[in-house]
Each structure stands twice: as C-alpha cells, then as structure tokens.
Protein backbone atom coordinates (compact mmCIF):
# COMPACT_ATOMS: atom_id res chain seq x y z
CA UNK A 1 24.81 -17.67 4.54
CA UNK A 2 21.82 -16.00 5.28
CA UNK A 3 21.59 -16.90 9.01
CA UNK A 4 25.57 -16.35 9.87
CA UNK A 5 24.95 -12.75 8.29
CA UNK A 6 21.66 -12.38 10.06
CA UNK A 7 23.36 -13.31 13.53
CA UNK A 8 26.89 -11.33 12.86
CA UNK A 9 25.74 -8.38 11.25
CA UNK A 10 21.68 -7.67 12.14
CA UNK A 11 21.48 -4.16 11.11
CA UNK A 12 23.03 -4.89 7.49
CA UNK A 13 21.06 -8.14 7.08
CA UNK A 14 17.73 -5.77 7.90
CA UNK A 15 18.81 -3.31 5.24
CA UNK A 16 19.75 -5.50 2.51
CA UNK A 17 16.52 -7.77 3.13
CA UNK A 18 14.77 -4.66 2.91
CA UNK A 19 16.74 -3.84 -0.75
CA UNK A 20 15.80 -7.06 -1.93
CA UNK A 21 12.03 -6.45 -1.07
CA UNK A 22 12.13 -3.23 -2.75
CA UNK A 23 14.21 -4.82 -5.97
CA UNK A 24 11.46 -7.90 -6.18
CA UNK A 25 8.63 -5.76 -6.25
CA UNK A 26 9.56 -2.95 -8.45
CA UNK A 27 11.07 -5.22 -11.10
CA UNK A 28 8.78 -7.81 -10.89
CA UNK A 29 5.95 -4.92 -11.14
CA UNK A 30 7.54 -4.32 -14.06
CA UNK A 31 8.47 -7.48 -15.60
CA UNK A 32 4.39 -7.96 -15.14
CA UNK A 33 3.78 -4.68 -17.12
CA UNK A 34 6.12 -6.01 -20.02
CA UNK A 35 4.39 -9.32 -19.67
CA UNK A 36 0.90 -7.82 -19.89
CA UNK A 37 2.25 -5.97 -22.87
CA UNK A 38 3.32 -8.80 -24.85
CA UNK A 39 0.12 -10.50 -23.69
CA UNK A 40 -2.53 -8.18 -25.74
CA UNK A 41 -5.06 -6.04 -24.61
CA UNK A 42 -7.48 -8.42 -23.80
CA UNK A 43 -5.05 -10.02 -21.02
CA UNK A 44 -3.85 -6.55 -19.76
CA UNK A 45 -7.69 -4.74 -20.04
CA UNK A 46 -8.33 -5.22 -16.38
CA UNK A 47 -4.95 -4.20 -14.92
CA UNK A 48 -5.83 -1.24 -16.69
CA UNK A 49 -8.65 -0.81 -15.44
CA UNK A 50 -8.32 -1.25 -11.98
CA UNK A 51 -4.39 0.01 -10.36
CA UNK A 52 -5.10 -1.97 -7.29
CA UNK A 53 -4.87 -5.15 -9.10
CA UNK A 54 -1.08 -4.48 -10.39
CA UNK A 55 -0.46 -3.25 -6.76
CA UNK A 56 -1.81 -6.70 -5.24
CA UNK A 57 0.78 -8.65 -7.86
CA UNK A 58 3.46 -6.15 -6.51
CA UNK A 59 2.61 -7.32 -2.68
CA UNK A 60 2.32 -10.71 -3.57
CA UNK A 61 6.18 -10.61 -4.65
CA UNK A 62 7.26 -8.92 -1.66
CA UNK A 63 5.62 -11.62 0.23
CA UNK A 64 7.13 -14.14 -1.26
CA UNK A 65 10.74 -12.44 -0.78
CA UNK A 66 9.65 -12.10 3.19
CA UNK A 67 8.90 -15.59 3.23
CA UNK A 68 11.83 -16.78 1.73
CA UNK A 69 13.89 -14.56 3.84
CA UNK A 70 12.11 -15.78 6.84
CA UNK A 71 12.55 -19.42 5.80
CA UNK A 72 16.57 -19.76 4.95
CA UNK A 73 16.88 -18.27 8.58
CA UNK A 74 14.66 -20.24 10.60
CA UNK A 75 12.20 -17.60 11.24
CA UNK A 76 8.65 -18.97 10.10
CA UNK A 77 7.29 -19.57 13.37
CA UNK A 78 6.79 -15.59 13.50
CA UNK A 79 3.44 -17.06 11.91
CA UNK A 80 2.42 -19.29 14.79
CA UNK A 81 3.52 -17.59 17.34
CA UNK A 82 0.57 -16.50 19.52
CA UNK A 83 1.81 -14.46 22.23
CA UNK A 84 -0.19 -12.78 23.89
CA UNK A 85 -3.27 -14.29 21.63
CA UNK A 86 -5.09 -12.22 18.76
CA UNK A 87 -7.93 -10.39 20.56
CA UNK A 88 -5.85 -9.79 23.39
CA UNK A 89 -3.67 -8.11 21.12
CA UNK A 90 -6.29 -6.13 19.29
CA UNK A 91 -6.72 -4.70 22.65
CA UNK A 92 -2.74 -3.78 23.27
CA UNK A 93 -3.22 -1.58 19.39
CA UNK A 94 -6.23 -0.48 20.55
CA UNK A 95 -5.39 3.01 19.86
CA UNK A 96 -4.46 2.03 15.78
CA UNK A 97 -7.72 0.25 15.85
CA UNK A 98 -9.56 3.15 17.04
CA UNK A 99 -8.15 5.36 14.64
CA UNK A 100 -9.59 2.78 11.57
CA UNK A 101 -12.99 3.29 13.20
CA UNK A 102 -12.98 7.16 12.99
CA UNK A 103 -11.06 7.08 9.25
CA UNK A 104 -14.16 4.92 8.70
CA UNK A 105 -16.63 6.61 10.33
CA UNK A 106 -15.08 9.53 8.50
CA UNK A 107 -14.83 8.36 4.99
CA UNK A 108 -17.57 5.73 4.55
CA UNK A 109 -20.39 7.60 6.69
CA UNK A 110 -20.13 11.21 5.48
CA UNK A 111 -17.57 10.66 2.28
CA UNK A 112 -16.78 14.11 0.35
CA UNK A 113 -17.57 12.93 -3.20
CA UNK A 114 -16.70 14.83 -6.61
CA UNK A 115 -19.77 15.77 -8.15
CA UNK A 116 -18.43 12.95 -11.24
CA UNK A 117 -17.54 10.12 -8.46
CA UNK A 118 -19.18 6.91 -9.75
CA UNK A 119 -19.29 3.48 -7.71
CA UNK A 120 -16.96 0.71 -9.10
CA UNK A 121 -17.98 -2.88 -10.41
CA UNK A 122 -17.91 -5.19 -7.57
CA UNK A 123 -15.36 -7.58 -8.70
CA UNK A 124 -12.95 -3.90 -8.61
CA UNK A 125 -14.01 -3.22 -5.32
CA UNK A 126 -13.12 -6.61 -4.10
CA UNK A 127 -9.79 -6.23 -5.61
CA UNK A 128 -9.80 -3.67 -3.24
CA UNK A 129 -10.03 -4.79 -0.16
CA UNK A 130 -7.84 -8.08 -1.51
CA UNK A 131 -4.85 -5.59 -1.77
CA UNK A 132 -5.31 -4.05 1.48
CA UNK A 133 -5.21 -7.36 2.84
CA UNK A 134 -2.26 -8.19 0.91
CA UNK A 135 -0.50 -4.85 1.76
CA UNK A 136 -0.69 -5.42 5.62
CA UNK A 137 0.60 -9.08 5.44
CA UNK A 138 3.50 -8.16 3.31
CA UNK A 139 4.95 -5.13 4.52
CA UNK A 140 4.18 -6.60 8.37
CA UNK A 141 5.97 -9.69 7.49
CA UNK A 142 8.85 -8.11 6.43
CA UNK A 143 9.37 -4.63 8.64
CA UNK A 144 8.13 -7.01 11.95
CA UNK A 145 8.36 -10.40 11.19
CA UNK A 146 11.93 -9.91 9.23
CA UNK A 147 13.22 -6.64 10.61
CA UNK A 148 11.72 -6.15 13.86
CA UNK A 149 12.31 -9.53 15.39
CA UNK A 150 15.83 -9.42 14.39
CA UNK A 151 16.68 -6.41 15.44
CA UNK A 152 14.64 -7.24 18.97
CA UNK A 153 16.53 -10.25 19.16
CA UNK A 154 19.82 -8.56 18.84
CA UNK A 155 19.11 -5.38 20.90
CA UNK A 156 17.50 -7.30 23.61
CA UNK A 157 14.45 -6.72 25.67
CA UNK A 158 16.20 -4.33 28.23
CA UNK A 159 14.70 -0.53 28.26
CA UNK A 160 17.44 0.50 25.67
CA UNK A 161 17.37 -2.56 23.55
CA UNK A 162 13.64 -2.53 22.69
CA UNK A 163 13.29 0.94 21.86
CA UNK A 164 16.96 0.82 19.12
CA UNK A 165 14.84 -2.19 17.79
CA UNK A 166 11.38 0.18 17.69
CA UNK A 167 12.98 3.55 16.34
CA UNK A 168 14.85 1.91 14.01
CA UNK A 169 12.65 -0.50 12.22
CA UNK A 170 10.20 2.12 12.21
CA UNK A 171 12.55 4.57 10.64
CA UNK A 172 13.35 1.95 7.78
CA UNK A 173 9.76 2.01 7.31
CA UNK A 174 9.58 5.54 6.84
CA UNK A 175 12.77 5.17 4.30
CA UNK A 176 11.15 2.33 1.94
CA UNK A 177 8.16 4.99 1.40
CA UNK A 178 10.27 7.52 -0.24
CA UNK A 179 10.31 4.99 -3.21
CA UNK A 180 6.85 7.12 -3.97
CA UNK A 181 9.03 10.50 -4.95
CA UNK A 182 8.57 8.84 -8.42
CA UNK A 183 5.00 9.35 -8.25
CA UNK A 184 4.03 12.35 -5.49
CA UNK A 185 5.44 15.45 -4.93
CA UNK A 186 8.77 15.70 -2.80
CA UNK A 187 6.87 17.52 0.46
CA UNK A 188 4.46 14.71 0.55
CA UNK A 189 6.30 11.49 0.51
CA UNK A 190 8.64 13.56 2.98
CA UNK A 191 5.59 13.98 5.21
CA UNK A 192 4.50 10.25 4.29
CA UNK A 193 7.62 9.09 5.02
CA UNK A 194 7.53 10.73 8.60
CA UNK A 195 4.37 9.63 9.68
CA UNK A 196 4.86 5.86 7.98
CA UNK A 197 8.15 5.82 10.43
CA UNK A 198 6.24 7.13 13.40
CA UNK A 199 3.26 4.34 12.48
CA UNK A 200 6.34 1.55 12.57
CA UNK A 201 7.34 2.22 16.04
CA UNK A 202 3.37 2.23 17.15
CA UNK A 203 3.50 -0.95 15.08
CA UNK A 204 6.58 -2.60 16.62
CA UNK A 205 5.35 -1.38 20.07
CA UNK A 206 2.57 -3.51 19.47
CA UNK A 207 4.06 -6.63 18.06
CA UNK A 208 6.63 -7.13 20.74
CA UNK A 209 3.71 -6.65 23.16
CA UNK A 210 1.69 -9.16 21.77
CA UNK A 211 4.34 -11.65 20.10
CA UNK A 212 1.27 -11.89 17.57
CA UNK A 213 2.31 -10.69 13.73
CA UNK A 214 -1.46 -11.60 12.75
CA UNK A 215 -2.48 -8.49 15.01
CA UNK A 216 -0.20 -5.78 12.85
CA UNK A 217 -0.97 -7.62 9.71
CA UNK A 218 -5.11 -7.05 10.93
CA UNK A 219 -4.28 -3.48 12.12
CA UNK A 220 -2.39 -2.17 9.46
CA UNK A 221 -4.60 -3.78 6.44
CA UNK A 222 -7.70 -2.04 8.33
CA UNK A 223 -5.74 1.12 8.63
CA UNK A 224 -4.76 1.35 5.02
CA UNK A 225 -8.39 0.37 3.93
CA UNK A 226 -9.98 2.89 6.31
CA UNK A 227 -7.36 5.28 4.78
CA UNK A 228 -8.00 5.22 0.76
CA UNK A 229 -11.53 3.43 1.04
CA UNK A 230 -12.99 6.36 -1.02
CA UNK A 231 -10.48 5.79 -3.64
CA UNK A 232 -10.97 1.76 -3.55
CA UNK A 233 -14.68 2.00 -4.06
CA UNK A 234 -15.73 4.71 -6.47
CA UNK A 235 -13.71 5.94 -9.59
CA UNK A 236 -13.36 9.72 -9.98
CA UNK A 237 -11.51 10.72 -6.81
CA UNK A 238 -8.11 11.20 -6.58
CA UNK A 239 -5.73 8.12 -6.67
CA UNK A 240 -2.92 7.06 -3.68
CA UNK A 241 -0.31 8.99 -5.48
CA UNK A 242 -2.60 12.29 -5.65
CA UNK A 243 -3.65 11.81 -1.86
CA UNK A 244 0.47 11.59 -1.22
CA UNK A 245 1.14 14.56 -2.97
CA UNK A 246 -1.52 16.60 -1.07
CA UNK A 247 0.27 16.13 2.49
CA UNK A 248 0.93 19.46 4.46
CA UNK A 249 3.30 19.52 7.21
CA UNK A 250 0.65 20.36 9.34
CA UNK A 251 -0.21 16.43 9.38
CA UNK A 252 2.88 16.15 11.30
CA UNK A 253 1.05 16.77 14.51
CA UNK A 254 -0.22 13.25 14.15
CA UNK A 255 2.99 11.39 15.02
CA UNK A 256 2.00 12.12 18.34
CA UNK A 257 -0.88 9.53 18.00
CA UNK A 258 1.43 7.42 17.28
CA UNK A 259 4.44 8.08 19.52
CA UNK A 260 2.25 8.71 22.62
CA UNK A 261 0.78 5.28 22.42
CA UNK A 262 4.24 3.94 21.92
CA UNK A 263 5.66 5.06 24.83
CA UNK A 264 2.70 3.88 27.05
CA UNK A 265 2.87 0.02 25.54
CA UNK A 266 6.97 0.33 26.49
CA UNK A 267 6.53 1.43 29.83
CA UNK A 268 9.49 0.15 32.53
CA UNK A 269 6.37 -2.08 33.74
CA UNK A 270 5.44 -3.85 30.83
CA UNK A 271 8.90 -4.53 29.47
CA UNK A 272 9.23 -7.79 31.43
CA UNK A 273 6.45 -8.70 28.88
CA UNK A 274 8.36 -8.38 26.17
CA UNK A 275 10.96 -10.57 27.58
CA UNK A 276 8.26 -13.43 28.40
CA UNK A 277 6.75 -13.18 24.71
CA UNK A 278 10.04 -13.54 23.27
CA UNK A 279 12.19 -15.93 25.32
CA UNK A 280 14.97 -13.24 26.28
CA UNK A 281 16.20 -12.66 29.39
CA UNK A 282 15.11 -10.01 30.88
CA UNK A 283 17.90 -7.56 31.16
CA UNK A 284 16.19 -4.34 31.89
CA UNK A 285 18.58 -1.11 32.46
C-alpha cells in the first residue's frame, strides 16, 4: 500500500510519513515518561537529570518510523548509496561545514558562561553528543532519505524539478519545527522554523549533489552540536527551548547562508550531476 501511494500520490505520502514521524515520537516520548513514572525514581533519576537522554529515546523512535517507511517501499539503499563518495561530499557542503567550525570556534573557544555554569558528569556529556548524532541520522533519514528522494524522484532532475523537490522538502522541514510553540515563544519557533526550512534546501542541495545521506546525517549532527554545545556540556545555561525563544528576526539575514550556497550547488551546470547520481534522465528545461 505504501509504495502504490508513494508512486501515485508523492506529495501526500511525504506529508503523512512526516505525521507519522511526528505521532511516533511525541507519543512514544510520552508513553516513555508514563513508563519512567510507573518505573520509580530510581529508574527515571537520570532522565531527569539529563533532557538530552529523553530527547535521544525520542530520535531513536523517529528512526525507527524512517526506517520502516523506507523499508515497505524499497528505499533502504538510500544507506549504501555512495554517490559522489563521503569526503567528496563533505567538500560539495562545504559551506554547512564551515559554519560548524566558526559555531565551534565561537562557542567552545571563547564560550560566554553564567557566572553559576558548572561542567557536567562525563557520562551526561556523552549523552550529548550521542543525541546529536542521533538527531542528524533521524531527521536526515526521513526529510532526505524519505522525503527528498521521493519528491526528487517524482519532480525529476530537470532545472524545475529539482528545485519543487528542494523548496519543498525544505519547507516541510521548517513546518515539523513549529511542534516547539509548546515549549518557546511564538516569534522564535517562527524564526526557527524559517531558518530550519532555509537549512533543508542547503541540505537537499547537498544530498542530491552527492547521492550520499551519510554526508547530511555528518553535517547536520555537527551543526546541531556546534549549535547548543554550551548547553550539552555545562549545566546552568539556558536550555534548547530558552535558546528558541530568544530568536530575533534579525537572524533572518542568515537564510542567505543558506540559500546562496543553494543556488550555487544547483547551477544549470551541475544539474546533469544530479541526474547521473540518481539514475534519471536528464531532462533539463
């Protein structure tokens, strides 16, 4: 059923994959809370402790919804697929993976600390970097590997076709972020939700450059890590939801490192690439 819905109606099969990712991980995050509950304190202690660790069951879920999406249709090759190769592609997103280096550079070299910020336990800051791992994979192998790819496949690689298949996977991106209005204030998931959609079409750019998922999964875990790295390694500063709700508009002005970038990777020239990476005739308008 899946794949005759997947191949007769793309765009619908993209948004209700994307519903069932949403539903899996927000009720499974919460069956887990209810479970942790019944469990005692002793059980639930270090999801209390560290919020990263509830997130990491959370992405874990939404994996495992990806991958069974990607299985009933046929689609698990997405994960041996080289393309282009990995470091190559590293170089095609080399303007994401410059962008880690300065967040890094940034945040880890000269952090601003609260006077009160105090270094985590180890085993919390591994959980850390576990869930930014996990993040990447998950929301890469759904939004690409899922969404992407099918709507590539169904737009085609022409001029046209590959930039319907960018915008719009990276607009559903955008959309699944303004789950966080429950948490954040309204203006900043807005914002997040704007510069999450203009980070999706950077994102598909690259993948259907490279034909390599592994190199958005490796971009966008180092991205979110080089991104809330203060908050994964010292308690005291102000959590995810906190950082969302501090977004001005004037962060806006970023979407043009992302759009810019975009633009240059879908040049006229390099869309015969696309075609070659993908096995689609090349049907450039």
């Amino acid at each position: 059923m899946l794949k005759r819905l997947r191949a007769s109606h793309p765009i619908l099969y993209c948004i209700l994959a994307i519903a069932l990712f949403w539903a899996v991980m927000s009720q499974g995050g919460q069956l887990l809370v209810l479970l942790l509950t019944w469990a005692g304190p002793a059980v639930a202690a270090p999801f209390v402790q560290e919020n990263f660790l509830l997130q990491a069951a959370g992405d874990l879920l939404g994996f495992a919804a990806a991958l069974v999406l990607l299985w009933r249709t046929g689609q698990l090759w997405v994960f041996t697929k080289r393309g282009c190769g990995f470091w190559d592609g590293l170089l095609v997103g080399m303007t994401p993976f410059v962008m880690v280096c300065l967040g890094l550079a940034v945040n880890v070299g000269a952090p601003i600390l609260p006077e009160d910020a105090v270094l985590k336990a180890p085993w919390r800051i591994a959980v850390f970097f576990v869930t930014m791992f996990l993040i990447g994979l998950t929301e890469e192998s759904m939004f690409r590997g899922v969404v992407g790819q099918t709507l590539l496949l169904h737009f085609g690689p022409s001029r046209t076709g590959v930039w319907k298949a960018c915008l719009l996977s990276g607009a559903l991106f955008g959309a699944l972020h303004l789950t966080n209005l429950v948490s954040s204030a309204p203006l900043g998931v807005l914002i997040q939700c704007c510069m999450a959609g203009g980070l999706g079409v950077l994102y598909g750019a690259i993948y259907f450059r490279t034909g390599n998922l592994w190199v958005v999964i490796a971009l966008h875990a180092l991205q979110d890590t080089a991104a809330l790295v203060n908050t994964g390694l010292y308690d005291g500063v102000a959590s995810t939801s906190e950082v969302v709700s501090s977004y001005d508009p004037s962060m806006l002005v970023g979407l043009l490192f992302y759009l810019v970038p975009a633009l240059f990777l879908l040049r006229r020239s390099r869309l015969p690439l696309v075609a070659a990476y993908w096995g689609l005739e090349d049907t450039q308008d």
